[in-house]
N, C-alpha and C. Protein backbone atom coordinates (compact mmCIF):
# COMPACT_ATOMS: atom_id res chain seq x y z
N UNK A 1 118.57 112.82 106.52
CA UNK A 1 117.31 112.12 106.38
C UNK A 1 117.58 110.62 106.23
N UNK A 2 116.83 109.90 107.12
CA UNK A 2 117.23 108.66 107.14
C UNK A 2 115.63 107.76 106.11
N UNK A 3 115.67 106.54 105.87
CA UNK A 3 114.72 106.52 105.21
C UNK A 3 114.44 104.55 105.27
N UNK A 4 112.95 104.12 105.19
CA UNK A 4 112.98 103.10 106.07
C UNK A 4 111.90 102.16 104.97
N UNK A 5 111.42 101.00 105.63
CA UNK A 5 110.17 100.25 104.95
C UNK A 5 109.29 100.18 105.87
N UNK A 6 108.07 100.16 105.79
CA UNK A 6 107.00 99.95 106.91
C UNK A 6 106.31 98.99 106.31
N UNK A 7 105.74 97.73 106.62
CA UNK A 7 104.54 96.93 106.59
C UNK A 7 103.57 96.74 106.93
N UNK A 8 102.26 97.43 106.57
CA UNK A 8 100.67 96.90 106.54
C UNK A 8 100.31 95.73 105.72
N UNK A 9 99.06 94.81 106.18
CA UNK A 9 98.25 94.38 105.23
C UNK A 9 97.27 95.04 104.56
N UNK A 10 97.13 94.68 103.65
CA UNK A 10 96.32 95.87 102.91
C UNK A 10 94.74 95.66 102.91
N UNK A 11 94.45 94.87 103.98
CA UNK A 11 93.32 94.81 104.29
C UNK A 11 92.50 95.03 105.42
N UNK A 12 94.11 95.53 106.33
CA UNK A 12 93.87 96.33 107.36
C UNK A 12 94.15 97.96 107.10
N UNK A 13 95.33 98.00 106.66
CA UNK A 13 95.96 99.25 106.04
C UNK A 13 96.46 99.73 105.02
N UNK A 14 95.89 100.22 104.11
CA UNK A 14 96.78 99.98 102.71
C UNK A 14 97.05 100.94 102.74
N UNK A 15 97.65 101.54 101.43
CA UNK A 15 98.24 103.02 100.71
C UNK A 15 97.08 103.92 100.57
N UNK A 16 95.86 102.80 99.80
CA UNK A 16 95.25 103.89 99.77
C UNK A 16 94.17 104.26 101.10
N UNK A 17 94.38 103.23 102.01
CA UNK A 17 93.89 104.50 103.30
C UNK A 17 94.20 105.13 103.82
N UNK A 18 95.68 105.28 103.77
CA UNK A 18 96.68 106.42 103.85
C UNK A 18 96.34 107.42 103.29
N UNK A 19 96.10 107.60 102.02
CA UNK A 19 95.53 108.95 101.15
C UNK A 19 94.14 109.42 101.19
N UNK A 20 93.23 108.08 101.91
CA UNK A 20 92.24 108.68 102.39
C UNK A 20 91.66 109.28 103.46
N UNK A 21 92.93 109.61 104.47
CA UNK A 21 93.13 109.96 105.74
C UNK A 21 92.84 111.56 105.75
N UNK A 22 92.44 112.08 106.48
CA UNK A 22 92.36 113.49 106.48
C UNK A 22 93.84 114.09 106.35
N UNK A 23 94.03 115.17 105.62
CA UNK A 23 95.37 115.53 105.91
C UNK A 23 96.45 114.39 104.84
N UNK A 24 95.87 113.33 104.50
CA UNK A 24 96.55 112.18 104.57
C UNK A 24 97.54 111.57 105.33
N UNK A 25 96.82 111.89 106.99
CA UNK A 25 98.14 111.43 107.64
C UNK A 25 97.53 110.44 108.40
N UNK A 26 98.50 109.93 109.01
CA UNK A 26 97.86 108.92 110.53
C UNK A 26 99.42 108.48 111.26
N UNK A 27 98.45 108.00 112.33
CA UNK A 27 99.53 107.25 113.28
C UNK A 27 99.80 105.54 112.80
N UNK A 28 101.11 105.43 113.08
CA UNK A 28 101.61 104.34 112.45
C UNK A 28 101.26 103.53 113.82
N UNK A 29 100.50 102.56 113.90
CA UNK A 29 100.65 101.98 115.49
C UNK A 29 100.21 100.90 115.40
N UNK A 30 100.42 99.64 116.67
CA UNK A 30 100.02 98.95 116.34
C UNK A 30 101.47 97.79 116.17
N UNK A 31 102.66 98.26 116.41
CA UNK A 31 104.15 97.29 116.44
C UNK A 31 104.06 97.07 117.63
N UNK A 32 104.10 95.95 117.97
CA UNK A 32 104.76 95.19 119.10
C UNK A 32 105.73 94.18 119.27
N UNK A 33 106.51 94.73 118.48
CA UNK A 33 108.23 94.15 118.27
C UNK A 33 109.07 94.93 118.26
N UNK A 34 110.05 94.55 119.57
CA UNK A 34 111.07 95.46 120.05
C UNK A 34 111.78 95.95 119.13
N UNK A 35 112.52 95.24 118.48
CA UNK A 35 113.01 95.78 117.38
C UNK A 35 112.70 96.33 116.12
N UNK A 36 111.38 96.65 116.21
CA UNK A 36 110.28 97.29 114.84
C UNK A 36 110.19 99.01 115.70
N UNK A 37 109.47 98.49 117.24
CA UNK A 37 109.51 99.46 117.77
C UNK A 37 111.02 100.48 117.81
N UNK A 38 111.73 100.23 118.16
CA UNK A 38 113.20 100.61 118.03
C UNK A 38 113.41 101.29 117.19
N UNK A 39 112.92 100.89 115.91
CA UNK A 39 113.03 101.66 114.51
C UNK A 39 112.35 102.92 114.38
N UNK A 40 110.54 102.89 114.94
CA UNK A 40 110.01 103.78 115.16
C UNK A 40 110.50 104.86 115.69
N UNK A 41 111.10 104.53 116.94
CA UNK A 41 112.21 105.59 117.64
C UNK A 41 112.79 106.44 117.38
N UNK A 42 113.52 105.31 116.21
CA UNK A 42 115.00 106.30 115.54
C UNK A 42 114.33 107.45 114.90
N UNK A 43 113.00 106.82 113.81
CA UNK A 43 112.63 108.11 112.96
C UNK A 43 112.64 109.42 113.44
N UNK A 44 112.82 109.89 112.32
CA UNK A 44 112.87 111.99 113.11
C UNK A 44 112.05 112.49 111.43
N UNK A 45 110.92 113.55 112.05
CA UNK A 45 110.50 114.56 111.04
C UNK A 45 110.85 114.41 109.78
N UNK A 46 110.14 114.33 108.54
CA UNK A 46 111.00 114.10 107.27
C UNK A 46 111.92 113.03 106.73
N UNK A 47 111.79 112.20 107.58
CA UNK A 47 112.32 110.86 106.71
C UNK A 47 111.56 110.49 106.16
N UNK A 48 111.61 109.34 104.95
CA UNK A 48 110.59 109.02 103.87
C UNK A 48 110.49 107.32 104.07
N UNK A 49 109.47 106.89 103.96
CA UNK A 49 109.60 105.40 104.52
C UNK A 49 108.71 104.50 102.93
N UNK A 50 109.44 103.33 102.23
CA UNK A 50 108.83 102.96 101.62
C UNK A 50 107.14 102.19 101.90
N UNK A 51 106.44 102.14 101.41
CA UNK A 51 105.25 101.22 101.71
C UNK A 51 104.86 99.77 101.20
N UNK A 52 104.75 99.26 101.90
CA UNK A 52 104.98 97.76 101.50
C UNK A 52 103.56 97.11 101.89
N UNK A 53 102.98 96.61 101.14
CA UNK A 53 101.92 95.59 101.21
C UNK A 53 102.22 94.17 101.59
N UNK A 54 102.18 93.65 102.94
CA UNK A 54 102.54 92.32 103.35
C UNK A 54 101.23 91.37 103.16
N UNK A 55 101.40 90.30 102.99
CA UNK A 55 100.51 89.24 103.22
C UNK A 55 99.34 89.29 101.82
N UNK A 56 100.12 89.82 100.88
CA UNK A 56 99.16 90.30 99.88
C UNK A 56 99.53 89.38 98.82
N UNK A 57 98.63 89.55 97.41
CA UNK A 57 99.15 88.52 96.35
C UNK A 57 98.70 89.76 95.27
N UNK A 58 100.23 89.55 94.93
CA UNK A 58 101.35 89.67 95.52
C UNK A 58 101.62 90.41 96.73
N UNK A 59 102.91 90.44 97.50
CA UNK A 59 103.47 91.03 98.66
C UNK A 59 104.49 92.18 97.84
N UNK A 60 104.11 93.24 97.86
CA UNK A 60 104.99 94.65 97.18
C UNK A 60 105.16 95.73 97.38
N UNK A 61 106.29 96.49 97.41
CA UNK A 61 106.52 97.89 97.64
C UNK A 61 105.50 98.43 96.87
N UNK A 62 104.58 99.29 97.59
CA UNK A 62 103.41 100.32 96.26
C UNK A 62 103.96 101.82 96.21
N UNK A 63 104.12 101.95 97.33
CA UNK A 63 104.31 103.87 97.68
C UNK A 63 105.39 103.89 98.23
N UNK A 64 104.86 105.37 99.15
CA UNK A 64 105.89 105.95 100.01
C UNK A 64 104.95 107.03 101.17
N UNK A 65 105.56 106.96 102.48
CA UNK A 65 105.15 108.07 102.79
C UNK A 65 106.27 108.69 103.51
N UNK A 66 106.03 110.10 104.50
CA UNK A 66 107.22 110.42 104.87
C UNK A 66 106.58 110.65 106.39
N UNK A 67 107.43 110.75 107.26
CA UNK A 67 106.98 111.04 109.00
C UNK A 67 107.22 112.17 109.41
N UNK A 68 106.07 112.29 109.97
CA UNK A 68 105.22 114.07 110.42
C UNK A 68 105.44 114.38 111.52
N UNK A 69 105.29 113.15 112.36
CA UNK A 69 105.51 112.97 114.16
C UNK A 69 106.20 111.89 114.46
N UNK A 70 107.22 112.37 115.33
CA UNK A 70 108.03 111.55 115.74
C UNK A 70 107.37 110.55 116.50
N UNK A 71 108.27 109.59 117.59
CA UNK A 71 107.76 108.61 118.32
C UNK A 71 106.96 109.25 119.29
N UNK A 72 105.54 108.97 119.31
CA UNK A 72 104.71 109.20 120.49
C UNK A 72 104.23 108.06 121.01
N UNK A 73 103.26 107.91 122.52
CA UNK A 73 103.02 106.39 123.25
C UNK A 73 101.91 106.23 121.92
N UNK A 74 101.58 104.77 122.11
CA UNK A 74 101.06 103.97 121.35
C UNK A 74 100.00 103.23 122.44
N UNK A 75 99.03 103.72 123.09
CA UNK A 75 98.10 102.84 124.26
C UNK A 75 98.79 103.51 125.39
N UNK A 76 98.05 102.63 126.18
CA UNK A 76 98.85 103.56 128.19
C UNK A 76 99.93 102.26 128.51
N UNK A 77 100.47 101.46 127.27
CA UNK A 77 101.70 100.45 127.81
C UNK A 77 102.79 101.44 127.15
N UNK A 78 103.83 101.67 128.47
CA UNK A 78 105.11 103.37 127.39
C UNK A 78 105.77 102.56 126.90
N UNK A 79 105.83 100.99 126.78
CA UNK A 79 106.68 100.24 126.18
C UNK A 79 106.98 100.17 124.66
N UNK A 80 105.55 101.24 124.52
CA UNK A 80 104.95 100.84 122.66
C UNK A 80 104.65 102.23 122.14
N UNK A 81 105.37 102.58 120.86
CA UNK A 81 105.10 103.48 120.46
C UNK A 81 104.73 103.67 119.11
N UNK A 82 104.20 104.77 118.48
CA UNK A 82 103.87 105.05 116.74
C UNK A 82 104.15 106.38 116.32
N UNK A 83 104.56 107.03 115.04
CA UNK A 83 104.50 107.75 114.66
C UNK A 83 103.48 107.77 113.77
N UNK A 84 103.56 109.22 113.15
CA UNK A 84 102.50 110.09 112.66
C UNK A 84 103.14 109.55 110.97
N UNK A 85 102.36 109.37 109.98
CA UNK A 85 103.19 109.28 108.63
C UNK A 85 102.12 109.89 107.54
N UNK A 86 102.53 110.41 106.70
CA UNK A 86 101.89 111.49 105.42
C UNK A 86 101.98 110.25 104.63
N UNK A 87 101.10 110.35 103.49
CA UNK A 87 101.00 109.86 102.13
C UNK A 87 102.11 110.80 101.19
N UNK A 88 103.12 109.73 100.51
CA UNK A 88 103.64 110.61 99.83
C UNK A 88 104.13 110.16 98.45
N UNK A 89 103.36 109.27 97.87
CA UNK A 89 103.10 108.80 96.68
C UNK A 89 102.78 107.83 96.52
N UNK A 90 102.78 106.90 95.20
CA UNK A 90 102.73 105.63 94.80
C UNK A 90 103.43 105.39 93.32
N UNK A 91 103.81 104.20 93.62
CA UNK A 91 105.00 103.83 92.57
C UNK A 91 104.38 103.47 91.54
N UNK A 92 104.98 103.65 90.40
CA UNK A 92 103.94 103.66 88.98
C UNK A 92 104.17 102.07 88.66
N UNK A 93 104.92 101.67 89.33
CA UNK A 93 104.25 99.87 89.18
C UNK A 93 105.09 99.41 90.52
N UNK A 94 103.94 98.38 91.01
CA UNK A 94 104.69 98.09 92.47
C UNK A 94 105.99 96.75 92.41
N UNK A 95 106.77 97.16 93.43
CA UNK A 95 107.66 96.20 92.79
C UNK A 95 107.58 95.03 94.09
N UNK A 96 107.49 94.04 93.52
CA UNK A 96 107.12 92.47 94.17
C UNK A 96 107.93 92.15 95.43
N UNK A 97 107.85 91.43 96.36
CA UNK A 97 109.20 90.73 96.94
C UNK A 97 109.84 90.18 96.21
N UNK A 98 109.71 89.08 95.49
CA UNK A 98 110.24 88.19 94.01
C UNK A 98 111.44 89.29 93.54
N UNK A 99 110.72 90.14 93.57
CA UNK A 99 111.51 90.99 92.42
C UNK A 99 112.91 91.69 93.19
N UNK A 100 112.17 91.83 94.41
CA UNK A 100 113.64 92.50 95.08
C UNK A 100 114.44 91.30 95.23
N UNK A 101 113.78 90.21 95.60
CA UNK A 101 114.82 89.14 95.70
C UNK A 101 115.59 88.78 94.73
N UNK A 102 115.37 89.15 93.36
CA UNK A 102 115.93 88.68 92.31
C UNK A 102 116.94 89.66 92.03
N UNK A 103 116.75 90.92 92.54
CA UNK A 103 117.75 92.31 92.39
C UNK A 103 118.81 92.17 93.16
N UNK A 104 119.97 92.16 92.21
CA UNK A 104 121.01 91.83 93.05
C UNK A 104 122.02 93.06 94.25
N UNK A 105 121.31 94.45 93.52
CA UNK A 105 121.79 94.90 94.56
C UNK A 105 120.91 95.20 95.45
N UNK A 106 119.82 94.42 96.02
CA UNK A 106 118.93 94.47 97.04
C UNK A 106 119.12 92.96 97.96
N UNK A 107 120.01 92.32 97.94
CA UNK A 107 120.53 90.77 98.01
C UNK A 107 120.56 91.33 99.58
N UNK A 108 121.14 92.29 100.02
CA UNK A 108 121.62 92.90 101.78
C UNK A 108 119.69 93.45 102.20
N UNK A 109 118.92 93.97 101.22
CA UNK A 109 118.14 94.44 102.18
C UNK A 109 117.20 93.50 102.97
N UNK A 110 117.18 94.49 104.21
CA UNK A 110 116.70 93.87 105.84
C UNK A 110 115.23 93.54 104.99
N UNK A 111 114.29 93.62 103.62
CA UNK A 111 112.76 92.83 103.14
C UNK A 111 113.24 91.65 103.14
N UNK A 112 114.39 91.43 102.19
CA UNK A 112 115.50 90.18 101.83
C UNK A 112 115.55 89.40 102.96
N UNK A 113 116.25 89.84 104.00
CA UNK A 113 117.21 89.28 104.63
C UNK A 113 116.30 88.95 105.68
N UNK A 114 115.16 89.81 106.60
CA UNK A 114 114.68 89.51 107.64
C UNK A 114 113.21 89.90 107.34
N UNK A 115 112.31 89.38 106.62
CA UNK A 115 111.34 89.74 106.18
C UNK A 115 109.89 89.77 106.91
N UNK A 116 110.25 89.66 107.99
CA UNK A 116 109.02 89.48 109.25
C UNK A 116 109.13 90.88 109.82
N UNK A 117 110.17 92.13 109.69
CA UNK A 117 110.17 92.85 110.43
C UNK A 117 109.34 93.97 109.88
N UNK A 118 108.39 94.49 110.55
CA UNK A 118 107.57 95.47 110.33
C UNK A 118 107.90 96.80 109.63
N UNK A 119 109.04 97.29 110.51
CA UNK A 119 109.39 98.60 110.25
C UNK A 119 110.91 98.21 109.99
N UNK A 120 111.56 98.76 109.14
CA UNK A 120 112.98 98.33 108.86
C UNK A 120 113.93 99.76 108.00
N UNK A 121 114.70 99.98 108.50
CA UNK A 121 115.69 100.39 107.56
C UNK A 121 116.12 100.32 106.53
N UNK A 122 116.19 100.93 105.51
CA UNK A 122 116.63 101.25 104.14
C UNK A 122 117.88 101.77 103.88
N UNK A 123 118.72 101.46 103.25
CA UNK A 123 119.69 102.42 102.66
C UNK A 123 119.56 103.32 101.55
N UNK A 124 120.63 104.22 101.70
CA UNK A 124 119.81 104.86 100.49
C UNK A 124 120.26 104.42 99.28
N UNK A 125 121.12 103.39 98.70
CA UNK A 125 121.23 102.44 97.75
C UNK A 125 119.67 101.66 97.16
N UNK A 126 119.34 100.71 98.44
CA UNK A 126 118.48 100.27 98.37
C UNK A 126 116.54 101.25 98.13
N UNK A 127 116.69 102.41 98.34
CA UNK A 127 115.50 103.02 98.25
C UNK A 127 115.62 103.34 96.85
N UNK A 128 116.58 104.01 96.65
CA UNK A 128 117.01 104.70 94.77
C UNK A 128 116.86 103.31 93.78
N UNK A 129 117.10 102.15 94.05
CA UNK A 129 117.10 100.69 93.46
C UNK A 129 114.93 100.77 92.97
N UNK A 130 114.68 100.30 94.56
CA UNK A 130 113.36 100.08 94.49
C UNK A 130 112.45 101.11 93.72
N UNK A 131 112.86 102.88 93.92
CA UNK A 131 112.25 103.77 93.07
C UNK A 131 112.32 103.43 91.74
N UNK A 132 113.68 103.08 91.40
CA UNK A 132 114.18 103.05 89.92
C UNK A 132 113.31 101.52 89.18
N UNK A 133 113.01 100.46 90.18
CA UNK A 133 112.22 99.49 89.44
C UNK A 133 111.16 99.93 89.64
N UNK A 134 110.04 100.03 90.42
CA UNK A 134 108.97 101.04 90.57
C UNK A 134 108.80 101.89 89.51
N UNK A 135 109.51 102.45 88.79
CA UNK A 135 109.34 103.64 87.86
C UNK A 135 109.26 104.92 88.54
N UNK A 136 109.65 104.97 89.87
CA UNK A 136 109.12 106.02 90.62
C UNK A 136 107.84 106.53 91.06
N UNK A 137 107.87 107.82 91.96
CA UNK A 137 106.54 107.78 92.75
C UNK A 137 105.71 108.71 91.79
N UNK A 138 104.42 108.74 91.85
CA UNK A 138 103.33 109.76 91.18
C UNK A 138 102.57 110.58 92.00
């Protein structure tokens, strides 16, 4: 199980319209960056992806969800694709960008390091870090 970050605004997409989704699921869509898209790709069934609120005040990890459906097209361009993603918690306090930036063993993660990218990779260092300041999911 591989395990990732995804970015909505939360005023287009938040966590909690994720949980207000039927099923609580939806299609993740809507990347049009090769290398965001790319990521989409990789996902497979059951990976768990953190949730991140961009462009927000604050900008913070809140949840989590995990992916239901792999990469399917995204529009009639096959260049672009989305997966399917479940609601699969929320962190009992969200943890900031600030805050990961200040965490030193989060100094490598791709929020850190390349923070424009939509969909990104996690390690699993870095996910167990962010749960553990979070307080974990509910």
């Amino acid at each position: 199980m591989a395990t990732w970050l995804i970015k909505s605004e939360p005023d287009v997409f938040s966590l909690d319209d994720l949980a207000a989704k039927p099923g609580r699921r939806s299609g993740w869509d809507g990347v049009r960056n090769y290398q965001a898209r790319n990521n989409l790709k990789a996902m497979k069934v059951g990976d768990l992806a953190l949730f991140y609120h961009s462009n927000a005040s604050p900008s913070a990890v809140v949840g989590a969800a995990k992916v239901t459906r792999e990469a399917y097209p995204d529009g009639p361009d096959p260049r672009w694709v989305q997966v399917e993603v479940e609601y699969a918690g929320r962190l009992k306090r969200p943890v900031t960008l600030a805050e990961a930036k200040a965490a030193p063993g989060l100094k490598d993660m791709a929020l850190v390091r390349y923070g424009r990218l939509s969909v990104q990779p996690v390690t699993a260092r870095e996910w167990a870090a962010v749960l553990k300041m979070g307080g974990g999911l509910t």
